[in-house]
PDB file of N, CA and C in Angstrom:
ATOM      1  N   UNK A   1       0.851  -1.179   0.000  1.00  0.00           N
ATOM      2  CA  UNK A   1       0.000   0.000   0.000  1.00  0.00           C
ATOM      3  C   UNK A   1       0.893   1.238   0.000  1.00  0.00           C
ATOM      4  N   UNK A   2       1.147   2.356  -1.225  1.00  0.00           N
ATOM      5  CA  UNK A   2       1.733   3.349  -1.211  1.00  0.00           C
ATOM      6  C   UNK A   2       1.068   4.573  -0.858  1.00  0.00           C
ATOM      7  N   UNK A   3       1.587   5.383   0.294  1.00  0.00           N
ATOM      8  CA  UNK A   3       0.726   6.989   0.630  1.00  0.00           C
ATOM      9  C   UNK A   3       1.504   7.436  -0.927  1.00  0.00           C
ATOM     10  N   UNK A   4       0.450   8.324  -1.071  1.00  0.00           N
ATOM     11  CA  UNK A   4       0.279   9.634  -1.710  1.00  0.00           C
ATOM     12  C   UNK A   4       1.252  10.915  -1.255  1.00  0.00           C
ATOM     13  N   UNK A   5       1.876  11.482  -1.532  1.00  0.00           N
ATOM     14  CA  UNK A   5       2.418  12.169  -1.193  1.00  0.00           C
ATOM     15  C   UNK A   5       1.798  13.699  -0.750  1.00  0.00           C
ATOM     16  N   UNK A   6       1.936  14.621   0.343  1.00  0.00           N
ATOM     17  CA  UNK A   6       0.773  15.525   0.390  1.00  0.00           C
ATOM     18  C   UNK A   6       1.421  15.973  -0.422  1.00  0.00           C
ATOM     19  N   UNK A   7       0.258  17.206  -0.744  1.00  0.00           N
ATOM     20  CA  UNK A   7       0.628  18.543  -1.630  1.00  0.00           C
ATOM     21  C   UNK A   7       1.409  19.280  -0.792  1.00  0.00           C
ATOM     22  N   UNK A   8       1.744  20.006  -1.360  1.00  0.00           N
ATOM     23  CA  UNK A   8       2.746  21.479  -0.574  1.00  0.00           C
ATOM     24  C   UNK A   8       1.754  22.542  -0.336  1.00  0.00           C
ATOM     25  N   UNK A   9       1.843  23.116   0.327  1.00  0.00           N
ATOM     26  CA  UNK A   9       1.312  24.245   1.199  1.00  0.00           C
ATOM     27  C   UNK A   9       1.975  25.528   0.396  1.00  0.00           C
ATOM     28  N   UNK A  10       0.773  26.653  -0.338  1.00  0.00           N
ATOM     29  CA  UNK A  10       1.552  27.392  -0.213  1.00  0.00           C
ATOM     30  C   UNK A  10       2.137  28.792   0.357  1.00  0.00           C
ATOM     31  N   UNK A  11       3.203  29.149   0.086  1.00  0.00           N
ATOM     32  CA  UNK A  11       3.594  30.271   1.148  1.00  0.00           C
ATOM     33  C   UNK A  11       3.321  31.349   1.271  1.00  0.00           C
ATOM     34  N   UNK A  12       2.646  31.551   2.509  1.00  0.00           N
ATOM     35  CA  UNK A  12       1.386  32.869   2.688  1.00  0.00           C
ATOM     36  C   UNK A  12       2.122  34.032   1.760  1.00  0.00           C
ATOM     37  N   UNK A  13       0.991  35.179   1.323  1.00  0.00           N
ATOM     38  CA  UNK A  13       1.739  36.168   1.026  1.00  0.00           C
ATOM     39  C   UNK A  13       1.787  37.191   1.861  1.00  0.00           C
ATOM     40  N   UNK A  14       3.039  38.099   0.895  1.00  0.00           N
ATOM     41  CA  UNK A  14       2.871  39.498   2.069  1.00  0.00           C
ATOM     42  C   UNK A  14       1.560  40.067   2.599  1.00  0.00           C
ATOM     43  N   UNK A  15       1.362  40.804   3.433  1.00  0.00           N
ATOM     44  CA  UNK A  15       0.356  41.231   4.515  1.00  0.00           C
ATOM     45  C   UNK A  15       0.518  42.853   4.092  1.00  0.00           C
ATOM     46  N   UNK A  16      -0.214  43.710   3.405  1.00  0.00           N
ATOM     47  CA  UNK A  16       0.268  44.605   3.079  1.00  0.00           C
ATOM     48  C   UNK A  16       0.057  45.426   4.387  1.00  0.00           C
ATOM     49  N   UNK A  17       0.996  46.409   4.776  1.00  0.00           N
ATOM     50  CA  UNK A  17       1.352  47.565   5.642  1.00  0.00           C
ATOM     51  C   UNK A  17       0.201  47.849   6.194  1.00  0.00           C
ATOM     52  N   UNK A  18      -0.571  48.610   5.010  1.00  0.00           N
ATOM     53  CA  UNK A  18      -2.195  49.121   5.462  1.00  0.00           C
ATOM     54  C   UNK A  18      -2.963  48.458   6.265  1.00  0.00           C
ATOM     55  N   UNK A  19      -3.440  46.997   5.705  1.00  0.00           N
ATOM     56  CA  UNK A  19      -4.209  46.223   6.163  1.00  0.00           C
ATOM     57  C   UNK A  19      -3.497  46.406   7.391  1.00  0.00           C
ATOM     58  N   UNK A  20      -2.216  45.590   7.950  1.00  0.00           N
ATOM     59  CA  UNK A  20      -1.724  45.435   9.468  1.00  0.00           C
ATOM     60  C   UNK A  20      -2.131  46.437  10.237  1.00  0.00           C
ATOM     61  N   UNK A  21      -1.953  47.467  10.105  1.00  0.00           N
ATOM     62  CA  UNK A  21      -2.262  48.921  10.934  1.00  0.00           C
ATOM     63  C   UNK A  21      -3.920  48.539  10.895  1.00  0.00           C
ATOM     64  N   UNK A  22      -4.420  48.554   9.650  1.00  0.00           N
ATOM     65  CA  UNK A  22      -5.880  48.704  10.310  1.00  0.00           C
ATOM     66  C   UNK A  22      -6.778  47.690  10.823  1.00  0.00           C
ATOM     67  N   UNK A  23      -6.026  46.239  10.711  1.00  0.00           N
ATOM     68  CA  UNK A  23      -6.430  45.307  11.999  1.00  0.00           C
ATOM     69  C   UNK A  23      -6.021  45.529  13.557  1.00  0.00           C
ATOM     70  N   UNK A  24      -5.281  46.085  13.382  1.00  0.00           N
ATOM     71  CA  UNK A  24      -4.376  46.804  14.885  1.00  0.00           C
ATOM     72  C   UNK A  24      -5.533  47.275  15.330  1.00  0.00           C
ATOM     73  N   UNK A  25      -5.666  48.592  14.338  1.00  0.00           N
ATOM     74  CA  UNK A  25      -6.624  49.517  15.328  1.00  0.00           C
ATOM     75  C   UNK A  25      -8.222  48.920  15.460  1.00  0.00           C
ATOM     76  N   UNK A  26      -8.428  48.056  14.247  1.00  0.00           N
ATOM     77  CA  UNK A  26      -9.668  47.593  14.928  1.00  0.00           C
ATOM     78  C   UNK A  26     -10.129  45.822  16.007  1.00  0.00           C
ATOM     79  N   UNK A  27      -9.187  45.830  16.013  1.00  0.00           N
ATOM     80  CA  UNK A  27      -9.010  44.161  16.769  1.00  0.00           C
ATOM     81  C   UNK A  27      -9.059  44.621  18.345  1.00  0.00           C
ATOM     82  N   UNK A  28      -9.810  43.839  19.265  1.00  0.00           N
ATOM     83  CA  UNK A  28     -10.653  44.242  20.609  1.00  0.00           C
ATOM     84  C   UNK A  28      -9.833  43.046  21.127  1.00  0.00           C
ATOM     85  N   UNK A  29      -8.526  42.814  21.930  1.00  0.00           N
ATOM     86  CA  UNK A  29      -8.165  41.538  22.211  1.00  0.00           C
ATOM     87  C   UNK A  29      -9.279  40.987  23.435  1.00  0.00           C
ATOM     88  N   UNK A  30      -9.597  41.833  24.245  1.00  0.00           N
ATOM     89  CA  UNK A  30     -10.865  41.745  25.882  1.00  0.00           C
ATOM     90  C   UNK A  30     -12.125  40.802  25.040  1.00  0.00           C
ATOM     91  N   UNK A  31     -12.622  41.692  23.799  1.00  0.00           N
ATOM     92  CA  UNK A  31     -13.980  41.256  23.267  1.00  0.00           C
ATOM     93  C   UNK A  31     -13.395  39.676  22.702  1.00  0.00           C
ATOM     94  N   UNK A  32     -12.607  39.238  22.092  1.00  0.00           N
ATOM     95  CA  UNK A  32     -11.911  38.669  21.021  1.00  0.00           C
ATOM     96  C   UNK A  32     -11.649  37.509  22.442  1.00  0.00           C
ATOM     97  N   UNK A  33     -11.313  37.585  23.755  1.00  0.00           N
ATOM     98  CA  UNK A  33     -11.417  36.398  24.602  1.00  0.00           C
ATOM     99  C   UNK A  33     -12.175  35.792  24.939  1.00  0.00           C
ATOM    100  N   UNK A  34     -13.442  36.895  25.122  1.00  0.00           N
ATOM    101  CA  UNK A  34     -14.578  37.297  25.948  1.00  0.00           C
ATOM    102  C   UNK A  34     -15.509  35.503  25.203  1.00  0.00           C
ATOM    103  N   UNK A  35     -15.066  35.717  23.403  1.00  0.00           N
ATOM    104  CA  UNK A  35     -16.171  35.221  22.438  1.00  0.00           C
ATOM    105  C   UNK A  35     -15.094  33.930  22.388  1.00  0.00           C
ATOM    106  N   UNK A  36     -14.118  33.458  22.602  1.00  0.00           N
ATOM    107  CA  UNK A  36     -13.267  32.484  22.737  1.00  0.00           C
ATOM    108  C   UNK A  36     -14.070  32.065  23.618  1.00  0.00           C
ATOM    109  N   UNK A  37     -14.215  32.480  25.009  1.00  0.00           N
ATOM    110  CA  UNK A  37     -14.697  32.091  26.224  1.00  0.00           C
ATOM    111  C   UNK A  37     -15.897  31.013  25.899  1.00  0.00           C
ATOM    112  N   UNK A  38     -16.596  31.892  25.073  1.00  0.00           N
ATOM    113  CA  UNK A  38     -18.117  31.627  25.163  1.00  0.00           C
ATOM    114  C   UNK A  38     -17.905  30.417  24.089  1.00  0.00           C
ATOM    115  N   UNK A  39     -17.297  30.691  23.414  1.00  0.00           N
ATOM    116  CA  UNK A  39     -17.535  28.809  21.985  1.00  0.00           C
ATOM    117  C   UNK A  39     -16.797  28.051  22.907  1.00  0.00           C
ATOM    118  N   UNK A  40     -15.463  27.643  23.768  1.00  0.00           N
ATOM    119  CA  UNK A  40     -15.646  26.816  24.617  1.00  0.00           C
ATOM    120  C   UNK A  40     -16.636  26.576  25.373  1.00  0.00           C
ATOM    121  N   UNK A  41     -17.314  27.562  26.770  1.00  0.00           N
ATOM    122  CA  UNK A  41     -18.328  27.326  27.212  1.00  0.00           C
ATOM    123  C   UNK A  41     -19.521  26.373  26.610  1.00  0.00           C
ATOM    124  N   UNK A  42     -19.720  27.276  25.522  1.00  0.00           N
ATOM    125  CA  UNK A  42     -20.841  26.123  25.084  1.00  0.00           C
ATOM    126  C   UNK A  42     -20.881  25.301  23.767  1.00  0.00           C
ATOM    127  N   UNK A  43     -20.045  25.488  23.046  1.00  0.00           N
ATOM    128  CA  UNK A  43     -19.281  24.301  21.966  1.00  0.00           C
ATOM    129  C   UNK A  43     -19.320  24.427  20.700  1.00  0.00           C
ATOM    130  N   UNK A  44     -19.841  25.986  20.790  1.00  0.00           N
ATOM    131  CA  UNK A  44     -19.550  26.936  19.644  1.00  0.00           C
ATOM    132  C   UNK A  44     -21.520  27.017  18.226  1.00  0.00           C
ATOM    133  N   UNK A  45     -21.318  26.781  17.417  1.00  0.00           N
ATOM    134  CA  UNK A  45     -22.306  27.012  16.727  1.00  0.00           C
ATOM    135  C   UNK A  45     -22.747  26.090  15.758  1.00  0.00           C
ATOM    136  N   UNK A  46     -23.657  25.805  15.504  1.00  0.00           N
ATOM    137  CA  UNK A  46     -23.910  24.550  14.299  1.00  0.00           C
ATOM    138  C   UNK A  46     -23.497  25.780  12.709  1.00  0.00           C
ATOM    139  N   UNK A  47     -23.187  24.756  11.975  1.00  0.00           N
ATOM    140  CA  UNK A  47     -23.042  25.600  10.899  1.00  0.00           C
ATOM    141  C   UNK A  47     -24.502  26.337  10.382  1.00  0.00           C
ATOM    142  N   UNK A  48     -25.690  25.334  10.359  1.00  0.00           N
ATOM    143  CA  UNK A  48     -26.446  25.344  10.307  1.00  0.00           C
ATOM    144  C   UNK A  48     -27.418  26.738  10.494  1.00  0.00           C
ATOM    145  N   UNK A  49     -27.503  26.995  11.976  1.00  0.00           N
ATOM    146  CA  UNK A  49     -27.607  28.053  12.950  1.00  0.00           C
ATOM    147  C   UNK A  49     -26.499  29.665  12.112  1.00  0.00           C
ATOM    148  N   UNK A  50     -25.410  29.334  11.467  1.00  0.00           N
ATOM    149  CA  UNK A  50     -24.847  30.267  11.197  1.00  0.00           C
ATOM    150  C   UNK A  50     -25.230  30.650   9.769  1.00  0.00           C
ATOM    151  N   UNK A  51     -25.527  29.676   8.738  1.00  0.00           N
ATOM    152  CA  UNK A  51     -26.092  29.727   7.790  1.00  0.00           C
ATOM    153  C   UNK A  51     -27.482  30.820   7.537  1.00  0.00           C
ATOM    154  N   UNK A  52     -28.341  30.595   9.146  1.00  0.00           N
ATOM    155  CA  UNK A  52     -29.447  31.074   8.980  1.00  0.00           C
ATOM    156  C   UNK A  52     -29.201  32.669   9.457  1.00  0.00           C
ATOM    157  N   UNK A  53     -28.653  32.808  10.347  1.00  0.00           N
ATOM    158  CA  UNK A  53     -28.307  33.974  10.969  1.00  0.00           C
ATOM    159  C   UNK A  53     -27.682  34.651   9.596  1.00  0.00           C
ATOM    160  N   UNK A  54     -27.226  34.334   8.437  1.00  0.00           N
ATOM    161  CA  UNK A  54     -26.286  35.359   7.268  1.00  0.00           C
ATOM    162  C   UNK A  54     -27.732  35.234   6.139  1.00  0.00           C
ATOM    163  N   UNK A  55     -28.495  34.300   5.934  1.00  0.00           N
ATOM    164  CA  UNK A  55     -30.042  34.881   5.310  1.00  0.00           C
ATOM    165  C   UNK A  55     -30.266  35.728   5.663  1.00  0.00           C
ATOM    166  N   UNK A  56     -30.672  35.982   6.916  1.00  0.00           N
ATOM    167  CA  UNK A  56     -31.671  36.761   7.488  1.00  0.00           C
ATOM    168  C   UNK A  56     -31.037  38.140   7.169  1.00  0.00           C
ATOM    169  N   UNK A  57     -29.742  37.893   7.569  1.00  0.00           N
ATOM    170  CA  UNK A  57     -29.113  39.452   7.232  1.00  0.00           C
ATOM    171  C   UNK A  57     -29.499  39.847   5.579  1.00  0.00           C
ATOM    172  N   UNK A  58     -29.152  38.695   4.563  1.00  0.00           N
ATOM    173  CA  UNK A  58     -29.182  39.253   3.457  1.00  0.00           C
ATOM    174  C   UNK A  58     -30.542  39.258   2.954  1.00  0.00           C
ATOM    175  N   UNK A  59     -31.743  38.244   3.465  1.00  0.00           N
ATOM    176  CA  UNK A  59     -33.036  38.819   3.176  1.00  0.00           C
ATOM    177  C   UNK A  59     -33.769  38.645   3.967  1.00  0.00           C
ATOM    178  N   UNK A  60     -34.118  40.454   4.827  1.00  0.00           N
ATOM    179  CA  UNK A  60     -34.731  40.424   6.265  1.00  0.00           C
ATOM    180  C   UNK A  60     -36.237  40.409   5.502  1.00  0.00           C
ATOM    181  N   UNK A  61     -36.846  40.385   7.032  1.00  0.00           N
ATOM    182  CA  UNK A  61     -38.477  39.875   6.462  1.00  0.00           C
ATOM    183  C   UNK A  61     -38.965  40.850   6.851  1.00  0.00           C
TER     184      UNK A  61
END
């Protein structure tokens, strides 16, 4: 029985300047634990459940 060899991964690209600065200023590390916290706590979301929650946004009733 022979594995397959994986594919190669490839190597991220640059991160341009701009973008970095303006994830800086908008990234909440407190809020950003807070919601870590909570998908451990309770075991996070069915895809399902997330599926419906991005309808609704794109066609409210």
């Amino acid at each position: 029985m022979s594995q397959e060899p994986m594919p190669s991964v490839p190597a991220p690209a640059p991160v341009p300047p701009e973008l970095l600065a303006w994830a800086r200023q908008t990234f909440e590390a407190q809020q950003f634990l807070e919601e870590v916290r909570e998908i451990e706590a309770t075991g996070g979301r069915t895809f399902e459940s997330l599926i419906a929650e991005v309808e609704a946004v794109v066609r409210p009733s």
